[in-house]
PDB file of N, CA and C in Angstrom:
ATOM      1  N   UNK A   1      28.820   9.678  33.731  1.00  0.00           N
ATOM      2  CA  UNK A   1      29.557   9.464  32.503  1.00  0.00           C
ATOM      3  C   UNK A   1      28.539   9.290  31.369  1.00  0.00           C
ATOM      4  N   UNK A   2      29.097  10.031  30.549  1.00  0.00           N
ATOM      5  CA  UNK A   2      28.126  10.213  29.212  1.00  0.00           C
ATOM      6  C   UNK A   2      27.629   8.605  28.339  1.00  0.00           C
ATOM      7  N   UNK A   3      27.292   8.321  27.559  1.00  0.00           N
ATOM      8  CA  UNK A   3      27.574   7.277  26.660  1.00  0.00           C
ATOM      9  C   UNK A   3      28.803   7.523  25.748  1.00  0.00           C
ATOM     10  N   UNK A   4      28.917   8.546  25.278  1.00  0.00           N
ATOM     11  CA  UNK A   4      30.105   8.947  24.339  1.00  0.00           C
ATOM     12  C   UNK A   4      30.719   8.653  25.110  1.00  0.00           C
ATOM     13  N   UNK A   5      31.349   9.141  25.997  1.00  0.00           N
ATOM     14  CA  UNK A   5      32.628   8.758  26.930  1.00  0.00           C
ATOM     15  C   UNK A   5      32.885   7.250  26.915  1.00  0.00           C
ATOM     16  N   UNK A   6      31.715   6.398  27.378  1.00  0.00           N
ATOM     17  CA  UNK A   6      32.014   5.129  27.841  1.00  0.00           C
ATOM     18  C   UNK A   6      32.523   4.322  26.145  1.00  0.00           C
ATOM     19  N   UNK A   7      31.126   4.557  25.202  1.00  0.00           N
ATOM     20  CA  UNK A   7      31.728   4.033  24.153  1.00  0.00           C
ATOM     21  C   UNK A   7      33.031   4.178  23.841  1.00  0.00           C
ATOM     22  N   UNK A   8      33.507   5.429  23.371  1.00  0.00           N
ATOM     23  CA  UNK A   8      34.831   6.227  23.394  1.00  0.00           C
ATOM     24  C   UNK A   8      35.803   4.765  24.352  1.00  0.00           C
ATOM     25  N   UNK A   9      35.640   5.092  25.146  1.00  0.00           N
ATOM     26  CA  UNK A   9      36.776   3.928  26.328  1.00  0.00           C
ATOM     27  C   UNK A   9      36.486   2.667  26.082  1.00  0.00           C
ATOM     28  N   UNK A  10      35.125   2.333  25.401  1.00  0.00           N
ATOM     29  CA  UNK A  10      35.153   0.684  25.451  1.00  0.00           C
ATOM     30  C   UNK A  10      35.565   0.362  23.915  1.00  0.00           C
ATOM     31  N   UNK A  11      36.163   1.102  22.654  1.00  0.00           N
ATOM     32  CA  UNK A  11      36.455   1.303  21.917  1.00  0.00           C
ATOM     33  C   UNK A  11      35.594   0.971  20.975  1.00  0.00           C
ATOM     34  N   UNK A  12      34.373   1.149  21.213  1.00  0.00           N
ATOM     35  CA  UNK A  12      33.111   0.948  19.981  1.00  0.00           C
ATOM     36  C   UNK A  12      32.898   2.637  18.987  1.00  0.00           C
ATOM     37  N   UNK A  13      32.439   1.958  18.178  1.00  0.00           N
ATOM     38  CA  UNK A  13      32.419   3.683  17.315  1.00  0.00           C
ATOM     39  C   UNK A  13      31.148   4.378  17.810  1.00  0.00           C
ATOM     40  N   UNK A  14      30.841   4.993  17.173  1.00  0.00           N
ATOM     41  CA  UNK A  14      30.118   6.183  17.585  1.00  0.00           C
ATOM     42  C   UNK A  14      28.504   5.292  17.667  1.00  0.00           C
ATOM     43  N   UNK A  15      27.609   5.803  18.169  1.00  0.00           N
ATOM     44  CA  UNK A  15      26.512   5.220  18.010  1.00  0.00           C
ATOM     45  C   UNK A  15      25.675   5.866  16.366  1.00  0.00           C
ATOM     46  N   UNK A  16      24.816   5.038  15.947  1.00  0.00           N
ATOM     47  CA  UNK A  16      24.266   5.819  14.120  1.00  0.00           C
ATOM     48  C   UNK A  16      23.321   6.379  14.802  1.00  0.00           C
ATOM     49  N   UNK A  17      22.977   7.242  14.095  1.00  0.00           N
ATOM     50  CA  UNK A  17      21.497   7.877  14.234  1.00  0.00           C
ATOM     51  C   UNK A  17      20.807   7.489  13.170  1.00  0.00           C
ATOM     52  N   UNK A  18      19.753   7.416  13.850  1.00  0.00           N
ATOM     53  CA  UNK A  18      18.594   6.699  12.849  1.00  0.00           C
ATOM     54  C   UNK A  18      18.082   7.396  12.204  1.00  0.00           C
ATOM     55  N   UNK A  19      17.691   7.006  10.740  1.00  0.00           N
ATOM     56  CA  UNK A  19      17.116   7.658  10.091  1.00  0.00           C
ATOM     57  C   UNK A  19      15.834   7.182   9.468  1.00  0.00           C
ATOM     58  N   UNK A  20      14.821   8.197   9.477  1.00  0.00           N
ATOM     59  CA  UNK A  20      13.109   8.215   9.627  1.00  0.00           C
ATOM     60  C   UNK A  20      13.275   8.062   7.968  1.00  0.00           C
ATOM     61  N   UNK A  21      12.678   6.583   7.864  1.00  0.00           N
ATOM     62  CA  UNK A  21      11.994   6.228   6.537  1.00  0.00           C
ATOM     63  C   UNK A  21      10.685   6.954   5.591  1.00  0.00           C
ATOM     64  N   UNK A  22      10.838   7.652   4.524  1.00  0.00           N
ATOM     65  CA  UNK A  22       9.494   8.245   4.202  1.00  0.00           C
ATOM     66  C   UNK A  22       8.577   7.154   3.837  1.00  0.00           C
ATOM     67  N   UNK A  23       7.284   7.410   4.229  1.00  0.00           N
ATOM     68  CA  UNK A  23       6.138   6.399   4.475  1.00  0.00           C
ATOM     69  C   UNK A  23       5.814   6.819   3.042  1.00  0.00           C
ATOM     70  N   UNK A  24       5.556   5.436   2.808  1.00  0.00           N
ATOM     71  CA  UNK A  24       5.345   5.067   1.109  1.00  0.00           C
ATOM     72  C   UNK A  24       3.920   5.641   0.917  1.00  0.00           C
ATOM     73  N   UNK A  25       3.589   5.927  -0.323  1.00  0.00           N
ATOM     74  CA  UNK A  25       1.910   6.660   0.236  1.00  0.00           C
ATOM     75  C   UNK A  25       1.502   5.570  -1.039  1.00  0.00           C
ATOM     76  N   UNK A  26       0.294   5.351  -0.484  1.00  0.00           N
ATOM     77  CA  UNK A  26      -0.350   3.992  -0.987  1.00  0.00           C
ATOM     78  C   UNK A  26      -1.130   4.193  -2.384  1.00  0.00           C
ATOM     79  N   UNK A  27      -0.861   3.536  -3.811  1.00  0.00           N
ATOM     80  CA  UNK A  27      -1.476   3.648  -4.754  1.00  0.00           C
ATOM     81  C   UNK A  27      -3.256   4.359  -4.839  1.00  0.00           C
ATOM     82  N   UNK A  28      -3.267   4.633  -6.080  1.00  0.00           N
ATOM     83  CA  UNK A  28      -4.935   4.943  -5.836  1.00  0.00           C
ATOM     84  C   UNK A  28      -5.920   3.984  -5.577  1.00  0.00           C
ATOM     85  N   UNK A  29      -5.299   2.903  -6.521  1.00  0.00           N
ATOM     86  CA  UNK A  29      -6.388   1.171  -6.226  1.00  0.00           C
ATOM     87  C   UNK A  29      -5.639   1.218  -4.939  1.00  0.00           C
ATOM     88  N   UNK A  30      -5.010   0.896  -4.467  1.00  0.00           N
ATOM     89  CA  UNK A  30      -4.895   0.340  -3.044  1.00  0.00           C
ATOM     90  C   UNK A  30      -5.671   1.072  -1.779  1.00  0.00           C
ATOM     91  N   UNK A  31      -6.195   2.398  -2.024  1.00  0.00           N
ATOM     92  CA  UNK A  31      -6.656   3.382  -0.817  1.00  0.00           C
ATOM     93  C   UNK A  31      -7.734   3.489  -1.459  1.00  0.00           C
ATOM     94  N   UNK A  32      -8.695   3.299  -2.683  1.00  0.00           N
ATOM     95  CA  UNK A  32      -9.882   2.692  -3.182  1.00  0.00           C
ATOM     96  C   UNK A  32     -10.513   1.887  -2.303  1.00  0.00           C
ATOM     97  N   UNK A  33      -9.597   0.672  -2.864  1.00  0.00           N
ATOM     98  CA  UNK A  33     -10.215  -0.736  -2.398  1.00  0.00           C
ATOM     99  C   UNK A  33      -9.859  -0.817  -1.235  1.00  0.00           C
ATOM    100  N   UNK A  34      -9.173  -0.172  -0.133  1.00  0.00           N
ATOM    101  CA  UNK A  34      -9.207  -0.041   1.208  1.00  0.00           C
ATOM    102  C   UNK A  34     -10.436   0.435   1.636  1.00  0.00           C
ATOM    103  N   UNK A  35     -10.743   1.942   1.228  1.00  0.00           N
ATOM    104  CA  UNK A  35     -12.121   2.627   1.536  1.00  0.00           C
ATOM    105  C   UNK A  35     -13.514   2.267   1.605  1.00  0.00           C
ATOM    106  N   UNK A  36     -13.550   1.302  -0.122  1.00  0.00           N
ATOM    107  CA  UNK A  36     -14.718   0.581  -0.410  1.00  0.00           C
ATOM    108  C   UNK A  36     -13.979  -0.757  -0.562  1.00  0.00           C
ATOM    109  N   UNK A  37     -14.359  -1.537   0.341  1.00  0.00           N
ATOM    110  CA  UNK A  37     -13.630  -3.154  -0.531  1.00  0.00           C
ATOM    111  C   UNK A  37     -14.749  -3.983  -0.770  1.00  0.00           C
ATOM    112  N   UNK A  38     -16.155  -3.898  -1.324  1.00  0.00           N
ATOM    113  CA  UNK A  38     -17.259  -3.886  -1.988  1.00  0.00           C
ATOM    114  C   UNK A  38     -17.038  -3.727  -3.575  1.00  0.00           C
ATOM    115  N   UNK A  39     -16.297  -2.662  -3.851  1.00  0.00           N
ATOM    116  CA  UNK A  39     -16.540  -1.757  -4.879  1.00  0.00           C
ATOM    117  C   UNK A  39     -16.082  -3.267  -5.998  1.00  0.00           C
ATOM    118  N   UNK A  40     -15.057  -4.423  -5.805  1.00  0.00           N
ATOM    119  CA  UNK A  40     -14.539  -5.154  -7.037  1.00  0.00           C
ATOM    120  C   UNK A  40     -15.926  -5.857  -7.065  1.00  0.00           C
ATOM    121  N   UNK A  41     -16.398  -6.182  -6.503  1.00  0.00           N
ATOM    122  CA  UNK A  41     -18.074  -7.154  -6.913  1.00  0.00           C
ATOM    123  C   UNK A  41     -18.338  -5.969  -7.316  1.00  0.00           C
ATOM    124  N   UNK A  42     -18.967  -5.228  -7.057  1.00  0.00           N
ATOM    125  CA  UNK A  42     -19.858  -3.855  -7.958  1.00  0.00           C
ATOM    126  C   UNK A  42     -19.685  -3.839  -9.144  1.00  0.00           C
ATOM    127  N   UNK A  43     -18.075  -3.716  -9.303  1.00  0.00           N
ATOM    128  CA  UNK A  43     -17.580  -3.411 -10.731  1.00  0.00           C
ATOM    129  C   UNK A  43     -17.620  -5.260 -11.634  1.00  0.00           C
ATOM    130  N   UNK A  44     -17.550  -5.654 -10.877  1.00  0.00           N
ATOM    131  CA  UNK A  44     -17.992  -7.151 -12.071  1.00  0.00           C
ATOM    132  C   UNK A  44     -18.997  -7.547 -12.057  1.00  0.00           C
ATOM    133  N   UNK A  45     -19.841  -7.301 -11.222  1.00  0.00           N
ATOM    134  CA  UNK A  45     -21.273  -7.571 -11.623  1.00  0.00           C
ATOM    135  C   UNK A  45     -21.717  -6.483 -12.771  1.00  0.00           C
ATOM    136  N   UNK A  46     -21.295  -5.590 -12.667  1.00  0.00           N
ATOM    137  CA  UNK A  46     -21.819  -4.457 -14.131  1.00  0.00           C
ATOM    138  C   UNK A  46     -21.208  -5.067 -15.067  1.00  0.00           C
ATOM    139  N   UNK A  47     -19.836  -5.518 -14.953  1.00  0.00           N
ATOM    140  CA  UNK A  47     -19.245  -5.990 -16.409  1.00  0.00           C
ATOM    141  C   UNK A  47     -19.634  -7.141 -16.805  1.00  0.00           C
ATOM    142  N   UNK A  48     -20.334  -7.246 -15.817  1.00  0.00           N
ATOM    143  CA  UNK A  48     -20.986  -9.162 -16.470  1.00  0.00           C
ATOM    144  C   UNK A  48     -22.274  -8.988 -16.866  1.00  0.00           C
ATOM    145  N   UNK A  49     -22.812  -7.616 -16.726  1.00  0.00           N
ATOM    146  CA  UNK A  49     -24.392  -7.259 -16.765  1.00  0.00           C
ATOM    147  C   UNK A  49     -23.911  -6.735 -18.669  1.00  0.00           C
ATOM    148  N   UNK A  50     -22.869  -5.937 -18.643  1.00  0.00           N
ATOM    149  CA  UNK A  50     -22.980  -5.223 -19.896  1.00  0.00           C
ATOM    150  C   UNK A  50     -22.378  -6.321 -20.731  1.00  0.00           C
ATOM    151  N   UNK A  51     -21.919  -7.425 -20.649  1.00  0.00           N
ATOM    152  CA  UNK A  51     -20.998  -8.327 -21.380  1.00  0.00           C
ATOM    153  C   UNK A  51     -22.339  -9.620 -21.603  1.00  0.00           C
ATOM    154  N   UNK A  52     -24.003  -9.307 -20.693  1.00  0.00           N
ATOM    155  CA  UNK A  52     -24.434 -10.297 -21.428  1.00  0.00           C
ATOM    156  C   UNK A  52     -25.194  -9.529 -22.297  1.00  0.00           C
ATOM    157  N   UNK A  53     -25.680  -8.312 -21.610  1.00  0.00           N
ATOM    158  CA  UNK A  53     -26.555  -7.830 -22.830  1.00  0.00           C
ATOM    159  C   UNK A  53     -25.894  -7.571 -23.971  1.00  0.00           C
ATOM    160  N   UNK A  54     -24.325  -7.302 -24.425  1.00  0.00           N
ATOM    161  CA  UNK A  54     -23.970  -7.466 -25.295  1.00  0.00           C
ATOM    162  C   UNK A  54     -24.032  -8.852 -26.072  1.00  0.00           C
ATOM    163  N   UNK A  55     -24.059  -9.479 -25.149  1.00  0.00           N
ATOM    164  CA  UNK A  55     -24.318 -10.694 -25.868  1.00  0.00           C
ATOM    165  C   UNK A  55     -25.433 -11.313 -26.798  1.00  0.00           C
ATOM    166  N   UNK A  56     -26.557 -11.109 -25.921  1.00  0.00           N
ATOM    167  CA  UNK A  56     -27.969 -11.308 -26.541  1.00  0.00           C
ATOM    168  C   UNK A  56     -28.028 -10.290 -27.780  1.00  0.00           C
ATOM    169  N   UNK A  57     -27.368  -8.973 -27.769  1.00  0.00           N
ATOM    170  CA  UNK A  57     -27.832  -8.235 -28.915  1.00  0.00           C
ATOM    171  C   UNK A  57     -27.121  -8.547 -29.874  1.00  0.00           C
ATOM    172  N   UNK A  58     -26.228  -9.107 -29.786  1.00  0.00           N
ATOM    173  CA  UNK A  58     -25.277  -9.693 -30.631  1.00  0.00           C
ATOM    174  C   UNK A  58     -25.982 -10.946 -31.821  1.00  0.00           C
ATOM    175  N   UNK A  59     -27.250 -11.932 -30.507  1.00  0.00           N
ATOM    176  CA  UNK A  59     -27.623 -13.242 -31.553  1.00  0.00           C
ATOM    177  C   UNK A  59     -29.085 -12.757 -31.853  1.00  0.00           C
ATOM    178  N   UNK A  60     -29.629 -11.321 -31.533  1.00  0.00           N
ATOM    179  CA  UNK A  60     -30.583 -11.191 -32.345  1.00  0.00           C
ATOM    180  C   UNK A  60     -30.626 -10.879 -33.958  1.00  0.00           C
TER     181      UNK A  60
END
């Protein structure tokens, strides 16, 4: 005996078919900073490198 059949006789409805979720595809920062997860120190140590020498040229 099938499942349809039995469901059918045990008076449950039909079984759902499932349906395949599309896989979210991951931002560009997010598959970045997955690849390199180094890269946010990299990038603030330069911005703290160019934010002092701006600085000093600033009080000469």
């Amino acid at each position: 005996m099938g499942e349809a059949k039995r469901r059918k006789e045990l008076g449950l409805p039909p079984r759902e078919k499932k349906i395949k979720q599309k896989e979210k595809k991951a931002g560009f920062i997010s598959t970045l900073s997955a690849k390199y997860p180094f890269l946010p120190f990299i990038l603030g140590g330069v911005l703290l490198a160019v934010l002092i020498v701006d600085l000093l040229n600033y009080y000469k």
